[in-house]
Protein backbone atom coordinates (compact mmCIF):
# COMPACT_ATOMS: atom_id res chain seq x y z
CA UNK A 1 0.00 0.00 0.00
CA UNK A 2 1.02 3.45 -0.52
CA UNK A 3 -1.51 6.67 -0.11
CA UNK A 4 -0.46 9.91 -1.80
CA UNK A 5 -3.51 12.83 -0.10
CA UNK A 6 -4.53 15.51 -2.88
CA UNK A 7 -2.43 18.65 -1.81
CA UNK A 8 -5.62 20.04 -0.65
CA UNK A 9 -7.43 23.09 0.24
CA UNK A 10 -4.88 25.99 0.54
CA UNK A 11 -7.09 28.94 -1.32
CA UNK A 12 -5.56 31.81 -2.48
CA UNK A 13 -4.01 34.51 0.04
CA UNK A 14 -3.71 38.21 -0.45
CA UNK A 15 -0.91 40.23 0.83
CA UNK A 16 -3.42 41.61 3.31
CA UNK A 17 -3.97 38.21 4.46
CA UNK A 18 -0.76 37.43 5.29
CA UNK A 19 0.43 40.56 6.98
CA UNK A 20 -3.04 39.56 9.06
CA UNK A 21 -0.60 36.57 10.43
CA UNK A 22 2.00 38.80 12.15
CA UNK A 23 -0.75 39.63 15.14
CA UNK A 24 -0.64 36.01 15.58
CA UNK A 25 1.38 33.17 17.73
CA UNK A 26 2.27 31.19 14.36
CA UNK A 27 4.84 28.51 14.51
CA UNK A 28 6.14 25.60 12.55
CA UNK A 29 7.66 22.14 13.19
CA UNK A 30 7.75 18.51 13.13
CA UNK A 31 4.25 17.07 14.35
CA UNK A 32 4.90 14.79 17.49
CA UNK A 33 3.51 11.74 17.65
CA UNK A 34 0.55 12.00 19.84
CA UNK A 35 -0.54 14.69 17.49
CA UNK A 36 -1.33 12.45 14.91
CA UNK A 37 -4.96 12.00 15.67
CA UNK A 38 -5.45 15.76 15.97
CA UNK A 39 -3.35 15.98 11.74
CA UNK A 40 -5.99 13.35 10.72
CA UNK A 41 -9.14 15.12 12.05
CA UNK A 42 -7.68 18.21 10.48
CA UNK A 43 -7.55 16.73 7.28
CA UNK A 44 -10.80 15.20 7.32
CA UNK A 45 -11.96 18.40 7.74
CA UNK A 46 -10.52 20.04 5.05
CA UNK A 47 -11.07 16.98 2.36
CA UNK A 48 -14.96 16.94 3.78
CA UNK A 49 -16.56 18.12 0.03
CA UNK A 50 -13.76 17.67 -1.79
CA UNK A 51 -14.22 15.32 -4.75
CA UNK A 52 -11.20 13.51 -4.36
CA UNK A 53 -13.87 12.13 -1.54
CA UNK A 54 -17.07 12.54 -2.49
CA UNK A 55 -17.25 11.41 -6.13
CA UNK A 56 -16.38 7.89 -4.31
CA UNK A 57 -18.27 8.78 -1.47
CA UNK A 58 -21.10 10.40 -1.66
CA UNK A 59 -22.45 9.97 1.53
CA UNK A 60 -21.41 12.33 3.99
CA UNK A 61 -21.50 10.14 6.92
CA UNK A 62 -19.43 7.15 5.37
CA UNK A 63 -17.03 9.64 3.70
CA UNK A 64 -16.37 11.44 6.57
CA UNK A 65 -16.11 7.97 8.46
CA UNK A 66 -13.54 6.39 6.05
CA UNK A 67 -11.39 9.93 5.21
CA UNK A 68 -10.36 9.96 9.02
CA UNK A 69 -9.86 6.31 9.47
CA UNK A 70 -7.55 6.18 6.34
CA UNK A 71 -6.24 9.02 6.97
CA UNK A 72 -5.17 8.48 10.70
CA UNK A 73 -4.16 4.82 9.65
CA UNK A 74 -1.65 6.13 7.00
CA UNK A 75 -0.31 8.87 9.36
CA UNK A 76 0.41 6.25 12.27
CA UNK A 77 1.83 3.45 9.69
CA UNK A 78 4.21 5.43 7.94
CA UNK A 79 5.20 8.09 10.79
CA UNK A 80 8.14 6.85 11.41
CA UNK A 81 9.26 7.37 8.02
CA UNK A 82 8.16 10.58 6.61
CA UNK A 83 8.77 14.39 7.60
CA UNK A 84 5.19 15.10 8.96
CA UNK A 85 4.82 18.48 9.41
CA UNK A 86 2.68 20.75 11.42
CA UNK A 87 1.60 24.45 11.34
CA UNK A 88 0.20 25.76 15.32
CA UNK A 89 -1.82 29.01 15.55
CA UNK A 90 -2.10 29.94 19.00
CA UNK A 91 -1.02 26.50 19.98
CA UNK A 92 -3.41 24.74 17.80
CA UNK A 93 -2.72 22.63 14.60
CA UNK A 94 -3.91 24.44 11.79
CA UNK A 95 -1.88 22.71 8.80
CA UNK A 96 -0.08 19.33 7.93
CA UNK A 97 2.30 18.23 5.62
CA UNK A 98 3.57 14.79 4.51
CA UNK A 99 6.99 15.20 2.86
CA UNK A 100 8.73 12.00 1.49
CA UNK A 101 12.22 11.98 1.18
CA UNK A 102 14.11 10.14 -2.39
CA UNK A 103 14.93 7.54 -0.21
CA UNK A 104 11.32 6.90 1.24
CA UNK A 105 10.06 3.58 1.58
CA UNK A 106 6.84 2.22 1.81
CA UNK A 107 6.10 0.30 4.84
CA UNK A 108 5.18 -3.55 4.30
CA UNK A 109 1.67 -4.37 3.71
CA UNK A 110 2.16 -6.34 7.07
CA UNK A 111 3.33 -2.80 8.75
CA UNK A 112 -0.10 -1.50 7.58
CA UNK A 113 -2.34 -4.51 9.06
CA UNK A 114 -0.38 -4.48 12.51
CA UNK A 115 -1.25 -0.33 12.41
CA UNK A 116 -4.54 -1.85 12.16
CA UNK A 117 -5.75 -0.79 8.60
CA UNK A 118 -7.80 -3.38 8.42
CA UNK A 119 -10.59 -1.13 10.23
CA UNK A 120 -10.47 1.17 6.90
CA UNK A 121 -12.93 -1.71 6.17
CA UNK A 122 -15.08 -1.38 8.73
CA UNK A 123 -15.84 2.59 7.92
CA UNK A 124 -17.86 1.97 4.61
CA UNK A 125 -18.58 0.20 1.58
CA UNK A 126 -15.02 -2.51 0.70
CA UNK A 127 -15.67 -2.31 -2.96
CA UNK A 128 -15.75 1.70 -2.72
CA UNK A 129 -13.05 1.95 -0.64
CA UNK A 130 -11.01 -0.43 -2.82
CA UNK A 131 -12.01 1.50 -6.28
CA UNK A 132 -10.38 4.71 -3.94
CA UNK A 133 -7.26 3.03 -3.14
CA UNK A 134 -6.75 2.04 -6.72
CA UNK A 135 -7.61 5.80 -7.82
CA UNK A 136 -4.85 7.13 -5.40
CA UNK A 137 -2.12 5.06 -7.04
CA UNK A 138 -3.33 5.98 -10.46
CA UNK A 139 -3.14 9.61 -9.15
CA UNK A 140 -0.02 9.69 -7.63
CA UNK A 141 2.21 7.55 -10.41
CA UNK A 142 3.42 10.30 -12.20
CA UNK A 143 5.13 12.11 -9.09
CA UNK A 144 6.33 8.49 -7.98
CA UNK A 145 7.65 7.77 -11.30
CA UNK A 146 9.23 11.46 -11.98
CA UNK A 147 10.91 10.74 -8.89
CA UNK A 148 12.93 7.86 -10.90
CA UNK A 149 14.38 10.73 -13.16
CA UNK A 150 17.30 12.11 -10.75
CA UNK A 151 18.77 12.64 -7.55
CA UNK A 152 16.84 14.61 -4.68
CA UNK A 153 13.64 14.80 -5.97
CA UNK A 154 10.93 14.61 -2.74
CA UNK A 155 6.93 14.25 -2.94
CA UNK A 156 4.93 16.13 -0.81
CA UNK A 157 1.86 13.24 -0.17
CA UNK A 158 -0.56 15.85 1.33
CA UNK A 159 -0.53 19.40 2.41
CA UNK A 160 -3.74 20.19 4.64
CA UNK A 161 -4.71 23.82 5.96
CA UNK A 162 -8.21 23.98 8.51
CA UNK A 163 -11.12 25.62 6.55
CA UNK A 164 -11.85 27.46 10.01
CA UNK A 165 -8.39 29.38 8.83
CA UNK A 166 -7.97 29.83 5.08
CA UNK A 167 -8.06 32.50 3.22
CA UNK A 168 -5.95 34.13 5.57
CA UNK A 169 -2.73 33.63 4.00
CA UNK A 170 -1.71 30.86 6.13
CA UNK A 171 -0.90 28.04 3.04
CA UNK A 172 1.39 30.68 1.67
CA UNK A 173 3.44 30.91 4.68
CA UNK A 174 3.42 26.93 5.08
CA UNK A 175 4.24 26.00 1.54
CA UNK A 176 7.07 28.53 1.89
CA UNK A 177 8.56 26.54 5.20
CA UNK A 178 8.02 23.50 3.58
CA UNK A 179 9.57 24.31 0.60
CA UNK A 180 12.81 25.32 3.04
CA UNK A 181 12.65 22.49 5.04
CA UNK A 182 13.13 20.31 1.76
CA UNK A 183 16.18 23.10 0.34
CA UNK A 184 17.81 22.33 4.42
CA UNK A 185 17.84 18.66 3.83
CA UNK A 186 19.56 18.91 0.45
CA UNK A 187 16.26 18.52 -1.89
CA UNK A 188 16.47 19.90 -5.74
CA UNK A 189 12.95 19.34 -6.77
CA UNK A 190 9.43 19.09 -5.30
CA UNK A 191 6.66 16.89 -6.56
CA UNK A 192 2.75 16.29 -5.80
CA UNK A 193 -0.64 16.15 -7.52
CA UNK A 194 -3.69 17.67 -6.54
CA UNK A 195 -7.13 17.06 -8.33
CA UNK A 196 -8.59 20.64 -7.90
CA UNK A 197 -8.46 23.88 -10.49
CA UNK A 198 -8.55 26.22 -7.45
CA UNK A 199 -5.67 24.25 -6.15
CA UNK A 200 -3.92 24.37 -9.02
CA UNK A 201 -4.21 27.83 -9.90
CA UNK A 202 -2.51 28.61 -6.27
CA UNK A 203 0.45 26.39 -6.73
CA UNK A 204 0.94 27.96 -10.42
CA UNK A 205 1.24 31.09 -9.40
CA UNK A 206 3.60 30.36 -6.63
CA UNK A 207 6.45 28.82 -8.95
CA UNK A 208 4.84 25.12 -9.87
CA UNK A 209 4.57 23.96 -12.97
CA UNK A 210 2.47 21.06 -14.70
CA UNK A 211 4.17 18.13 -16.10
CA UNK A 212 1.19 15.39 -16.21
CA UNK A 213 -2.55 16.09 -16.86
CA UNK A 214 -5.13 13.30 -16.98
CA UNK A 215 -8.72 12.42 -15.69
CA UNK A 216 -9.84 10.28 -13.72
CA UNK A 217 -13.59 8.53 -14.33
CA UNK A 218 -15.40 7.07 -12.07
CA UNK A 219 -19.70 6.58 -11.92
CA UNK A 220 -20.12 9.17 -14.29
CA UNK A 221 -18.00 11.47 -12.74
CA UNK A 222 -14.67 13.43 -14.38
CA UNK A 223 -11.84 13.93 -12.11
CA UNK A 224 -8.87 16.01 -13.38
CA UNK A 225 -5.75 14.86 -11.76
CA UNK A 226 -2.44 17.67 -12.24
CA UNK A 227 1.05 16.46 -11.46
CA UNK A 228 2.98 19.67 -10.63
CA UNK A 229 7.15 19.85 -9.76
CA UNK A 230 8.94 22.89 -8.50
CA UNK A 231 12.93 23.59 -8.94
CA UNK A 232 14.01 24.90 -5.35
């Protein structure tokens, strides 16, 4: 198994915005362990009517049910071997971000079952869940496979900011930390995908660029799916 999450739900800041964020206690970091749970409700949150979700889920109830146990259940398996990352406002966790490093590697399907993911099952529909999973590879290949092409190339597998605080210029200032965290530990490039124009349109105009387009069908529904890279 291995779960790349839609960079998701940033929106676009205005300068006003983010001088708004020097009144506040903003800090960034490494998310600790015991945090985890908090990351995963965060991201539930922010991937609630997002169709990355709901065009396999349309339910709100079993989305939201099987978003925050996959979610949670890929943050605890592979924690040990990613650079989660963690945005606080006042304390609180307003943003995640799941950085893998060229040398990542995926934890053993055995890893995932004795993190219990197993109870993925038990949140909704198998068959639905299973046509997700097998979306998510599809939707991350091109990042994992650009990452073939040279030396110190990392993925960014989700970056999450709380709806209660976008808009305020707050996914500017984290993609920009994140961006020097990777540049600190020697990265070139940066890779991810995310599924949404909005989305896309933010990380364009912050220095990404496009280098796979495709869509993704599924019931009658038309996913786009944009693989973006940035030189750092």
């Amino acid at each position: 198994m291995r779960l790349s999450f839609d960079c998701a739900k940033p929106r676009l800041d205005s300068s006003n915005d983010i001088n708004h964020l020097i009144d506040m206690a903003l800090e960034f970091g490494p998310l600790k362990r015991r945090e985890i749970r908090q990351a995963a409700e965060l991201a539930t949150r922010a991937f609630d009517d997002y169709e990355y979700f709901t065009n396999w889920f349309p339910d709100k109830e079993e989305r939201n049910r099987v978003q925050i146990s996959v979610i949670w259940h890929e943050y605890k398996t592979t924690f040990n071997r990613v650079h989660q990352l963690a945005a606080k406002m006042d304390g609180k966790i307003v943003a995640t971000a799941q950085l893998n490093a060229p040398e990542y590697k995926k934890p053993s399907d055995l890893s995932y079952v004795l993190h219990g993911w197993l109870n993925v099952y038990k949140a909704g529909d198998r068959k639905r869940i299973d046509d997700w999973l097998a979306m998510d590879t599809e939707a991350g290949k091109p990042c994992h496979d650009y990452q073939k092409t040279g030396p110190g190339i990392w993925y960014a597998s989700s970056l999450t900011v709380d709806p209660s605080v976008q808009g305020i210029g707050l996914g500017t200032q984290f993609l920009a930390y994140w961006e020097q965290f990777v540049r600190e530990k020697g990265g070139k490039q940066i890779v991810f995908f995310t599924n949404s124009r909005k989305n896309l349109a933010f990380y364009l105009k912050r220095g990404y660029e496009v280098f796979d387009e495709r869509e993704i069908e599924y019931n009658g529904h038309i996913m786009g799916s944009w693989s973006l890279k940035k030189e750092l």
